[in-house]
N, C-alpha and C. Protein backbone atom coordinates (compact mmCIF):
# COMPACT_ATOMS: atom_id res chain seq x y z
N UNK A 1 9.64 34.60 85.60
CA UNK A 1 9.43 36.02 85.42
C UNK A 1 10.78 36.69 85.19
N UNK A 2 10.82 37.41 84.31
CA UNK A 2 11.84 38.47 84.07
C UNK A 2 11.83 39.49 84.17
N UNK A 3 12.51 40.20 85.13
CA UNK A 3 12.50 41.65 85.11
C UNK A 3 13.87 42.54 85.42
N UNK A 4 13.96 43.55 84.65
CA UNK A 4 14.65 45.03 84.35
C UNK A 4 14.55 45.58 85.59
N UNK A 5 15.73 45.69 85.99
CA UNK A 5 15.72 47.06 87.15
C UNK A 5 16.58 48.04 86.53
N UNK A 6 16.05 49.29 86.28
CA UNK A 6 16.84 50.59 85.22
C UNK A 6 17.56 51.25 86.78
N UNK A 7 18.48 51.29 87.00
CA UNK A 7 19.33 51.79 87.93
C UNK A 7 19.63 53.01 87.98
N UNK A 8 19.02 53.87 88.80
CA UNK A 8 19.94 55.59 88.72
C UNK A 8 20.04 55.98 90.01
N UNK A 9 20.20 54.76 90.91
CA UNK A 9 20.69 55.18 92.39
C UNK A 9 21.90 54.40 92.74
N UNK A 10 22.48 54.44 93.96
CA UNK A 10 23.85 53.86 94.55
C UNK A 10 23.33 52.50 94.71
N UNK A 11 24.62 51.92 94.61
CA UNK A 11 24.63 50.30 94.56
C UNK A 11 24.02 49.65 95.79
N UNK A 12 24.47 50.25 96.92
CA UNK A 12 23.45 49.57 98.20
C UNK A 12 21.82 50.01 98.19
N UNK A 13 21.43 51.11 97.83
CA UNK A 13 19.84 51.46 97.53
C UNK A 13 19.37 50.41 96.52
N UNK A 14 20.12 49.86 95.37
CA UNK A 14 19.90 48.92 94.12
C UNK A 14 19.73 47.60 94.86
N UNK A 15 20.60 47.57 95.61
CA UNK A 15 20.66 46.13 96.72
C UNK A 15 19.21 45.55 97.21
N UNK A 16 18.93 47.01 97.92
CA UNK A 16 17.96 47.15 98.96
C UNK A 16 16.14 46.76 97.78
N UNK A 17 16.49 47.35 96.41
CA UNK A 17 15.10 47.29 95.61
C UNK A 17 15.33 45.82 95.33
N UNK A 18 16.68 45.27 94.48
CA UNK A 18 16.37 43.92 94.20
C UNK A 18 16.38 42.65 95.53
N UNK A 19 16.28 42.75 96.34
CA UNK A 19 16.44 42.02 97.36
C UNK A 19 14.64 42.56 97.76
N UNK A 20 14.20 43.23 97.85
CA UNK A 20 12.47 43.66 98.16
C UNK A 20 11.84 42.68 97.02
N UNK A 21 12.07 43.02 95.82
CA UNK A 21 11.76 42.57 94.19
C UNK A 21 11.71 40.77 94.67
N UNK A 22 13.44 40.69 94.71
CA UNK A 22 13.23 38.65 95.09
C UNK A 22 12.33 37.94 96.16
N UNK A 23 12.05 39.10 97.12
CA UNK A 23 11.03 38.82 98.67
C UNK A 23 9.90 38.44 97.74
N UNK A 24 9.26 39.01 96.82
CA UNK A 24 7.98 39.22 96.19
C UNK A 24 8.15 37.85 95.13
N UNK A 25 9.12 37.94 94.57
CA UNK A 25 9.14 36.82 92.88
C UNK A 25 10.95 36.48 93.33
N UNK A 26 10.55 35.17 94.29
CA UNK A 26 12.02 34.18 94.67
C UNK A 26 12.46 33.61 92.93
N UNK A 27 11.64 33.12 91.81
CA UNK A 27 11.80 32.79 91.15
C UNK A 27 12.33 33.49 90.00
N UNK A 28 12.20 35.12 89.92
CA UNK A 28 12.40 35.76 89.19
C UNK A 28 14.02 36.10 88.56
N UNK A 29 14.50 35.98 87.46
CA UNK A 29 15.91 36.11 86.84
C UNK A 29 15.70 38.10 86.87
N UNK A 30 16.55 38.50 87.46
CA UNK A 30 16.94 40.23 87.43
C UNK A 30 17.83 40.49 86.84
N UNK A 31 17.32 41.30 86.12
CA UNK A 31 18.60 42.19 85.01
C UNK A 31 18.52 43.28 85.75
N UNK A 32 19.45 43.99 86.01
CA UNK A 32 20.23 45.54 86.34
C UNK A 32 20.52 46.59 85.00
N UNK A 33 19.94 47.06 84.65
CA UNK A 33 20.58 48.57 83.91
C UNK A 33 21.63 49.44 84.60
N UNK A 34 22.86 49.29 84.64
CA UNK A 34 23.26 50.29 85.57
C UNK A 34 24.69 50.84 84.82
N UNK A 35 25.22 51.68 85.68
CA UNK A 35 26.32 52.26 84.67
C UNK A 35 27.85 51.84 85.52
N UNK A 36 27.45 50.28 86.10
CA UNK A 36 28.53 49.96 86.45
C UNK A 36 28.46 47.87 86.43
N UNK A 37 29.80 47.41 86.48
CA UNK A 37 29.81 45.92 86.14
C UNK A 37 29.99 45.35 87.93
N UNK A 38 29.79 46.39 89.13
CA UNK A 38 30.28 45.44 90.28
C UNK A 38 29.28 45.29 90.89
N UNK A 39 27.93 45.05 90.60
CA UNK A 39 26.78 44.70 91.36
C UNK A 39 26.32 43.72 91.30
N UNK A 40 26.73 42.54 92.75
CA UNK A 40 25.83 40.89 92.59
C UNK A 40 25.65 40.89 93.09
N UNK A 41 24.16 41.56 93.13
CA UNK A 41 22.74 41.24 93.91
C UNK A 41 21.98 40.93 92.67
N UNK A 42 22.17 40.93 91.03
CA UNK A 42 21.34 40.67 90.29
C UNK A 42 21.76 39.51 89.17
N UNK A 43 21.21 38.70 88.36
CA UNK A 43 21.55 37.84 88.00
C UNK A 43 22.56 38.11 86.49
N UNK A 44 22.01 39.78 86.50
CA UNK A 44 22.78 39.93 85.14
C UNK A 44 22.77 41.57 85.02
N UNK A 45 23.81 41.59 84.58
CA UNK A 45 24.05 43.32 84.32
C UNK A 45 23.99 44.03 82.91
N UNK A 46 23.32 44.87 82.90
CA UNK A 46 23.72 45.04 81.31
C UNK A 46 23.97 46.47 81.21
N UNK A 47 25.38 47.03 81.29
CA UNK A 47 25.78 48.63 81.61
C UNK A 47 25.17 49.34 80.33
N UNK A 48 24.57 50.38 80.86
CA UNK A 48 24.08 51.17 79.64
C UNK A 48 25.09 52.15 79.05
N UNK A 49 26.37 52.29 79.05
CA UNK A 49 27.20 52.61 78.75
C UNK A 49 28.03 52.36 77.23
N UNK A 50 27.45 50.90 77.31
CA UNK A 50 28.36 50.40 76.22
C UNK A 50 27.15 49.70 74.94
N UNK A 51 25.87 50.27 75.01
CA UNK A 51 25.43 50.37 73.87
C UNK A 51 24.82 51.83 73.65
N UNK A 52 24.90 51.96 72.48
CA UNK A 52 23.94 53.26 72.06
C UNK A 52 22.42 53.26 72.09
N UNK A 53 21.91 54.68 72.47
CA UNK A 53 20.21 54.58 72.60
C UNK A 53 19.04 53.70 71.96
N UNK A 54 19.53 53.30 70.61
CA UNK A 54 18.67 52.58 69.88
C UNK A 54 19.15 51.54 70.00
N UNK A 55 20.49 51.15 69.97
CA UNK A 55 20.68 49.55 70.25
C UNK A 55 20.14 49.17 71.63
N UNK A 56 20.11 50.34 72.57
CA UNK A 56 19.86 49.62 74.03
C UNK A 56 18.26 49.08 74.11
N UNK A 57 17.58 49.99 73.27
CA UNK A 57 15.93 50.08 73.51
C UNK A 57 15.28 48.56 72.79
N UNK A 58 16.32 48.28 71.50
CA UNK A 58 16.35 46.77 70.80
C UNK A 58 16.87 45.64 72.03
N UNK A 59 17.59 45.80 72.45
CA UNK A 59 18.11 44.56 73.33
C UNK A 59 17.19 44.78 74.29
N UNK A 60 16.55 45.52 74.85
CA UNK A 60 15.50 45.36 75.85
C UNK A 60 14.16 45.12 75.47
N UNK A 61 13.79 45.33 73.98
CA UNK A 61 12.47 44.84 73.66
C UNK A 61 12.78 43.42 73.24
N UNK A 62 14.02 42.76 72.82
CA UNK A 62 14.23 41.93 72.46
C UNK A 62 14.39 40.86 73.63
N UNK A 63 14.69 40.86 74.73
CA UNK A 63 14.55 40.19 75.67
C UNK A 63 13.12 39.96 76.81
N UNK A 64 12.05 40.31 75.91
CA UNK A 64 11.03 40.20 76.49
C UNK A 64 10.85 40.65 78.29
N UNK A 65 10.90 41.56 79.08
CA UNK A 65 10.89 41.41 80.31
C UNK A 65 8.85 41.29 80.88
N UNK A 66 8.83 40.60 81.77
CA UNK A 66 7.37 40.57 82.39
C UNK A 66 7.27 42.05 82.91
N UNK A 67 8.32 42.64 83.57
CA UNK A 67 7.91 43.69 84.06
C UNK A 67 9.70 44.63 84.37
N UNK A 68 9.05 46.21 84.69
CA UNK A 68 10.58 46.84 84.65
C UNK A 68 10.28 47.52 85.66
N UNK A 69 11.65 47.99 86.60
CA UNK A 69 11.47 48.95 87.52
C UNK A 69 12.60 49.43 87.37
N UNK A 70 12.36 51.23 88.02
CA UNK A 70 12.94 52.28 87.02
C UNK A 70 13.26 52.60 88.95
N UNK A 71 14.25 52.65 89.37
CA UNK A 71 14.59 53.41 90.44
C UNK A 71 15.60 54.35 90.49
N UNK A 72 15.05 55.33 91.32
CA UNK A 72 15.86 56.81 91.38
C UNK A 72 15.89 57.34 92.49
N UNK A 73 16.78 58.33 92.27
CA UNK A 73 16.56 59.26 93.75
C UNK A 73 15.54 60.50 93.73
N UNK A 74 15.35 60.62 94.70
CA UNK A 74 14.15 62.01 95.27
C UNK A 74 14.48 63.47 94.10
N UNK A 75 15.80 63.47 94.24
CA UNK A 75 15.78 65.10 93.27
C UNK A 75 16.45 64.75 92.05
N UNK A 76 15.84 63.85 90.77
CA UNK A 76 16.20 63.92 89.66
C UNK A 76 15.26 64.23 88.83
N UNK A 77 14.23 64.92 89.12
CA UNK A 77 13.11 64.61 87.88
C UNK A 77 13.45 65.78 86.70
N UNK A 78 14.35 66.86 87.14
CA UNK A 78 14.89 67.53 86.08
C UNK A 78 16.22 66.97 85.36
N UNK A 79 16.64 66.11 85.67
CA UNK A 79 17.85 64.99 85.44
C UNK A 79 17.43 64.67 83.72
N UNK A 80 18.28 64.48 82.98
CA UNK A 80 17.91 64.13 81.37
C UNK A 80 18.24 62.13 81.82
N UNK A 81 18.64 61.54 82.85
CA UNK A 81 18.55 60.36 83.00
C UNK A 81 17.20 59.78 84.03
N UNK A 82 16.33 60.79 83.81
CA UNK A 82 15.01 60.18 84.84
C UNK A 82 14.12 60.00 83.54
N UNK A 83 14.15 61.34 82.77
CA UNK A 83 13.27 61.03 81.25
C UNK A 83 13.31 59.87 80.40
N UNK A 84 15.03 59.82 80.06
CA UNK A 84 15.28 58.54 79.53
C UNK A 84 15.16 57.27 80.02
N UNK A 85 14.86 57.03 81.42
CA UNK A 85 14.63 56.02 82.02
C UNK A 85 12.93 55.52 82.00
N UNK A 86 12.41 56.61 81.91
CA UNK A 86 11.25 56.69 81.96
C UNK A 86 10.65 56.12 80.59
N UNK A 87 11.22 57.04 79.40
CA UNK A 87 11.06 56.38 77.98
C UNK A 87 11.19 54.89 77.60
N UNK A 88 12.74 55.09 78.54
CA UNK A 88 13.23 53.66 77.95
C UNK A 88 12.23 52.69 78.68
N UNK A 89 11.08 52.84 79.86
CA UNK A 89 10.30 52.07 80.52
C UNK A 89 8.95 52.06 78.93
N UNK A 90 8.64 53.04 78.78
CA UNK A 90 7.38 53.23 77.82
C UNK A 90 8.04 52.16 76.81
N UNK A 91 9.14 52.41 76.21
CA UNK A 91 9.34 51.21 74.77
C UNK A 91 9.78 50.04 75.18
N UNK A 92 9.77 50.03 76.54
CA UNK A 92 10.51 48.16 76.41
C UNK A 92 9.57 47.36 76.75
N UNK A 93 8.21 47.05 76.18
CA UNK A 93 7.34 46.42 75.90
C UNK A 93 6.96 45.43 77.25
N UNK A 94 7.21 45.85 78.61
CA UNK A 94 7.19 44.95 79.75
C UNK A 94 5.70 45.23 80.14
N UNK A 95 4.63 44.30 80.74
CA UNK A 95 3.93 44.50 80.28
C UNK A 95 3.52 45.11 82.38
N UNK A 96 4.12 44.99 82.98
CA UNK A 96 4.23 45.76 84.36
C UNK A 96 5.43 46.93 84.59
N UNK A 97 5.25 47.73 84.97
CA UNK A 97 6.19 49.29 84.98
C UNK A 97 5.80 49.95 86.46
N UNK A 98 7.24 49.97 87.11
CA UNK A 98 6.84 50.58 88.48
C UNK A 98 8.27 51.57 88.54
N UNK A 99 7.67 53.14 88.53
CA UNK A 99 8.86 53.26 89.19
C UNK A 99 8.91 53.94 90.98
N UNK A 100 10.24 53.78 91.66
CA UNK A 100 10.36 53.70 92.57
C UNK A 100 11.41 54.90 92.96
N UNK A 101 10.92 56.21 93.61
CA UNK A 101 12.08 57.16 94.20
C UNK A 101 12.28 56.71 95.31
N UNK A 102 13.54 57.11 95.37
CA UNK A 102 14.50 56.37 96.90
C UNK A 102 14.40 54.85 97.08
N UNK A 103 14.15 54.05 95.53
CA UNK A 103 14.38 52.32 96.49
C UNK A 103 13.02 51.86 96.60
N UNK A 104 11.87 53.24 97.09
CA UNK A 104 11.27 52.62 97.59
C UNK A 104 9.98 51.55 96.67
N UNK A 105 10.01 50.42 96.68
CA UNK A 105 9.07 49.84 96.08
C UNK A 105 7.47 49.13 97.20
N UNK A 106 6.83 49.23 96.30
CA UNK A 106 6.85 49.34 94.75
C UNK A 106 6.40 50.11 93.90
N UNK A 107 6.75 51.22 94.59
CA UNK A 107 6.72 52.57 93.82
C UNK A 107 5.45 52.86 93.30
N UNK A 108 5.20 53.96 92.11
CA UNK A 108 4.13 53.93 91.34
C UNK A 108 4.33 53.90 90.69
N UNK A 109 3.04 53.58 89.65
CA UNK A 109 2.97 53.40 88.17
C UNK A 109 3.41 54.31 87.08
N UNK A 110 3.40 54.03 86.41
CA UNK A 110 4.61 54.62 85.18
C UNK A 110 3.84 56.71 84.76
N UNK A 111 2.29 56.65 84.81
CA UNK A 111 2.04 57.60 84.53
C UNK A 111 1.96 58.76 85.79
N UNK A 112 1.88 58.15 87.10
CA UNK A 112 2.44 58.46 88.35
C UNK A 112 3.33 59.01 87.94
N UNK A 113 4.21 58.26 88.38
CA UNK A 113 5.55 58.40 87.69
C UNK A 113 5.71 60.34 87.06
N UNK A 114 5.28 60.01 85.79
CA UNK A 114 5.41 61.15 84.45
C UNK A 114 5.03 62.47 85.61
N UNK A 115 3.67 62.16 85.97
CA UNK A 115 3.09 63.52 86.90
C UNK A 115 3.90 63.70 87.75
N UNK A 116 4.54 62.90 88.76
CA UNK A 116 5.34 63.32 90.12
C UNK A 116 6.40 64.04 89.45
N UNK A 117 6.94 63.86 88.12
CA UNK A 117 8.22 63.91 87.49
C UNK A 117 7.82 66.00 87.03
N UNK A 118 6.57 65.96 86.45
CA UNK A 118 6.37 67.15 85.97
C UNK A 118 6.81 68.03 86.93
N UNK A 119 5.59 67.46 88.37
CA UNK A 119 5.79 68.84 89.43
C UNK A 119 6.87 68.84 89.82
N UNK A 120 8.19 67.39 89.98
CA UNK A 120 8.95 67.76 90.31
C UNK A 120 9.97 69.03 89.98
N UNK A 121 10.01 68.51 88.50
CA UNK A 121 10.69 69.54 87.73
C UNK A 121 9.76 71.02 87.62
N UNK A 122 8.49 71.45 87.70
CA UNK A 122 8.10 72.70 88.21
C UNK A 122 8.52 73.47 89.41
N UNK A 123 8.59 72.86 90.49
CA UNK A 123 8.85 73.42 91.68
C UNK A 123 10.91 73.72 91.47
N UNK A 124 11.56 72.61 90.87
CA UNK A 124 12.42 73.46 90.82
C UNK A 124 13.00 74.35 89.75
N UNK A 125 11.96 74.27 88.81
CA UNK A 125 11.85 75.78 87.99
C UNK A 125 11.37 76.33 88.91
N UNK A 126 10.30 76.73 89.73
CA UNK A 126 10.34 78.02 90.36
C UNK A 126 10.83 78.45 91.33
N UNK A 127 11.76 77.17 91.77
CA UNK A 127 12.98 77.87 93.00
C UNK A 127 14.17 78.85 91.46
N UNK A 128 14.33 78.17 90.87
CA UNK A 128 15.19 79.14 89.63
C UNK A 128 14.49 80.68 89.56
N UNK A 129 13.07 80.85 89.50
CA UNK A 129 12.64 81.87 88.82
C UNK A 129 12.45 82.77 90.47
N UNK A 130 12.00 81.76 92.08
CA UNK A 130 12.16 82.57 93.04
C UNK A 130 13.75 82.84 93.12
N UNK A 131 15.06 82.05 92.92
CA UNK A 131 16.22 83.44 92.98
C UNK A 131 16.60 84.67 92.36
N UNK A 132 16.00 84.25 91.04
CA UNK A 132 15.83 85.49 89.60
C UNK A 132 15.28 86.73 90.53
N UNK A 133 14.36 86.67 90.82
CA UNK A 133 13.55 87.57 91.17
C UNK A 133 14.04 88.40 92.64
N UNK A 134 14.21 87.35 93.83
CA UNK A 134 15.47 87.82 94.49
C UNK A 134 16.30 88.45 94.15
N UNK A 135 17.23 88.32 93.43
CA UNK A 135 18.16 88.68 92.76
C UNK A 135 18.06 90.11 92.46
N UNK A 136 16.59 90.24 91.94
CA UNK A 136 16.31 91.52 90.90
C UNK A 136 15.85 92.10 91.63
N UNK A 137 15.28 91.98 92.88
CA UNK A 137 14.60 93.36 93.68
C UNK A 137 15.28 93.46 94.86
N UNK A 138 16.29 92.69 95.25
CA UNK A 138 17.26 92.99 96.80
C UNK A 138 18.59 92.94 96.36
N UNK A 139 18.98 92.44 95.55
CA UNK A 139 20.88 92.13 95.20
C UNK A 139 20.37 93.63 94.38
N UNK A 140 20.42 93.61 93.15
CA UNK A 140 20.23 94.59 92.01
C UNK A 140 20.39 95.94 93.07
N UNK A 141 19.22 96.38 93.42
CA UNK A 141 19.73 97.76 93.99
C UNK A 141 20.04 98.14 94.78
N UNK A 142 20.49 97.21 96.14
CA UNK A 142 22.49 97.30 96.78
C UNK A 142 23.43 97.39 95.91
N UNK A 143 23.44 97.09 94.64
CA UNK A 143 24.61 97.10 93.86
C UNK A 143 24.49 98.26 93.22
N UNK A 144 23.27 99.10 92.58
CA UNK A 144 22.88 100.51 91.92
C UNK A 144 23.60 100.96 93.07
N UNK A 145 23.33 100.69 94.13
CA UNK A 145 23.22 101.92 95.37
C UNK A 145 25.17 102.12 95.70
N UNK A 146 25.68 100.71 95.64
CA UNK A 146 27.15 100.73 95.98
C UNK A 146 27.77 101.73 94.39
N UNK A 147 27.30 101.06 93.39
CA UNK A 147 28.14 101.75 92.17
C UNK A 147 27.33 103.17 91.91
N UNK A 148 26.59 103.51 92.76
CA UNK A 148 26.21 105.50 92.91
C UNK A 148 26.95 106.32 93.51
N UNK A 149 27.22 105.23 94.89
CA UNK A 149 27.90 106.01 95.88
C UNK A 149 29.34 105.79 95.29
N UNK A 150 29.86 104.94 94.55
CA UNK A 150 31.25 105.32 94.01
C UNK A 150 31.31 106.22 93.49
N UNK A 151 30.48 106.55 92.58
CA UNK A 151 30.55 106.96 91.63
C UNK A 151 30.55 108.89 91.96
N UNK A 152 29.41 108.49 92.84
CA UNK A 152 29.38 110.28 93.33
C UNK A 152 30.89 110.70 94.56
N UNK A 153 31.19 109.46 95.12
CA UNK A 153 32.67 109.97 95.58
C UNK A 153 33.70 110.29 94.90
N UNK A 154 33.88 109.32 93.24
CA UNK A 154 34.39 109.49 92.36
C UNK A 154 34.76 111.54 91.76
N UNK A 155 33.47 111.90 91.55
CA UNK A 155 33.20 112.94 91.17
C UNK A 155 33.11 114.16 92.07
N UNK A 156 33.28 113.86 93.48
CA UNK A 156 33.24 114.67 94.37
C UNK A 156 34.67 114.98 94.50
N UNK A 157 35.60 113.77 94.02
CA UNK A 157 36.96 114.30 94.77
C UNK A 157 37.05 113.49 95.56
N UNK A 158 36.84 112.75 96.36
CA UNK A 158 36.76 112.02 97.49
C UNK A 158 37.88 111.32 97.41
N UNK A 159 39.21 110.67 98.29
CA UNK A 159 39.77 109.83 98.57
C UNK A 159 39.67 108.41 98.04
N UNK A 160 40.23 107.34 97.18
CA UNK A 160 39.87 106.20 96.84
C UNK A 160 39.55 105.64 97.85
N UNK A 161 38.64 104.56 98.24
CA UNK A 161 38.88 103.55 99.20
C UNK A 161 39.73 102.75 98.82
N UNK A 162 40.65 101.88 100.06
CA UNK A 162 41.71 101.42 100.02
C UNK A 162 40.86 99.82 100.36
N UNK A 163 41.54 98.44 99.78
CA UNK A 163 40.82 97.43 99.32
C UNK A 163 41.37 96.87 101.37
N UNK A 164 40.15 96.10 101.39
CA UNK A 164 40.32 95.27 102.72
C UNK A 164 42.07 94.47 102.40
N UNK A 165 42.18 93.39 103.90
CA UNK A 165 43.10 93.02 103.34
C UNK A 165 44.54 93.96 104.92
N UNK A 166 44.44 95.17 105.26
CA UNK A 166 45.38 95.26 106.25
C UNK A 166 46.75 95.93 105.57
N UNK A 167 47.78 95.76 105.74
CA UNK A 167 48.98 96.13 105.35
C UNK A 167 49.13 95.60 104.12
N UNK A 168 48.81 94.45 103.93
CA UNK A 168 49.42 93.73 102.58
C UNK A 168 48.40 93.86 101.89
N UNK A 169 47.17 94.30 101.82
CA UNK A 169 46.25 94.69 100.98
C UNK A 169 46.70 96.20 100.62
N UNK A 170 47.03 97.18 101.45
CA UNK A 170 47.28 98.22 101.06
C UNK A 170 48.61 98.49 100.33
N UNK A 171 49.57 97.98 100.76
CA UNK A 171 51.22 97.73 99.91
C UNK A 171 50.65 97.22 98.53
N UNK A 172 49.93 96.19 98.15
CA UNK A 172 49.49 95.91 96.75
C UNK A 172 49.03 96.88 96.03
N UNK A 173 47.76 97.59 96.49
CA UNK A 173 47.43 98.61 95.74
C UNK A 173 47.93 99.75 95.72
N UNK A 174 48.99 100.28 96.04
CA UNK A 174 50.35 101.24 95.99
C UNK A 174 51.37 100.47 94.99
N UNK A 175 50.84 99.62 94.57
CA UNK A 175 52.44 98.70 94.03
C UNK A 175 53.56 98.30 94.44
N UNK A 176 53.32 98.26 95.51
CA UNK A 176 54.45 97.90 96.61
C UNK A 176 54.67 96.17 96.69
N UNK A 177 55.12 95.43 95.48
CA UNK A 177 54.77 94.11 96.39
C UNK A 177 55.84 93.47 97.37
N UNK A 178 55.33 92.73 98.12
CA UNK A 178 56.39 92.47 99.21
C UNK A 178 57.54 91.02 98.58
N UNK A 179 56.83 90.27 97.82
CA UNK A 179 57.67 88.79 96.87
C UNK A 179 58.02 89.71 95.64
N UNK A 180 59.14 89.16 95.08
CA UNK A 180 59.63 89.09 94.04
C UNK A 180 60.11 88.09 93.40
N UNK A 181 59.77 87.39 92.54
CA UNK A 181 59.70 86.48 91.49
C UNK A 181 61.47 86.83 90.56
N UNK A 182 61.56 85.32 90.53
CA UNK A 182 63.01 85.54 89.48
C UNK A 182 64.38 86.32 90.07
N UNK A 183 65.06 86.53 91.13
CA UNK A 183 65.83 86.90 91.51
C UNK A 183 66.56 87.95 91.61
């Protein structure tokens, strides 16, 4: 049996999947996808670094694998390397596909996979769209409210405020500086 492990976690989590993987298939030859050459826990490495997208997707259909596993961590599914891992699982013709967040195998299946990946990436679009909105109804008009009240002290006459900061905050904004540069 041959199988692809597509790597997008740390080298001891990679440890931990192909060492689960050999418990299951002692006989099995493991290839590693990973984006580094110092990992022997697998029988062969093949850094995705040093081919391009279409050459990589040829050398992996071209090596026939029985099966591929795609492992990642918990918060990548908005990651542009969880998609491509994912793709690169759909074209490399293996005819078993598991992927595994956090290591853990043996994960789920590839269209699993796609769905966990959607909501993942929904929920943190709407942590984006819950700070937007934050943003726009509690930051926004403390800040109307600070640049009013300048503004009407401005026009009243009022005294500048003097910037935090103590003595040497106030010597600065007088032009007073205390260093002099160049002799």
């Amino acid at each position: 049996m041959r199988v692809l492990v597509v790597s997008l976690v740390p080298s001891e989590v990679l440890a931990r999947v192909v060492a689960t993987v050999r418990q299951g298939h002692p006989e099995a030859r493991i290839t590693a996808l990973a984006g580094r050459r110092n990992i022997a826990v697998v029988d062969e490495i093949l850094e995705w670094r040093s081919l391009a997208p279409a050459g990589l997707c040829r050398e992996i259909r071209a090596r026939r694998f029985d099966a591929l596993v795609v492992a990642h961590g918990r918060d990548q599914y908005a990651g542009a390397r969880y998609w491509k891992a994912l793709g690169l699982a759909v074209v490399s013709g293996a005819r078993r596909k598991r992927v595994c967040p956090d290591g853990r195998v043996p994960g789920r299946g590839l269209a699993a996979a796609v769905a966990a990946g959607v909501a993942g990436a929904a929920f943190i679009l709407f942590q984006h769209v819950l700070a937007a909105v934050f943003a726009s109804l509690v930051l926004a008009p403390v800040l109307l409210v600070a640049a009013v009240t300048d503004l009407t002290e401005a026009l009243a006459g009022a005294p500048a405020r003097r910037p935090a900061g103590g003595q040497a905050g106030a010597a600065a904004a007088q032009g007073q500086d205390r260093f002099k540069l160049g002799g």
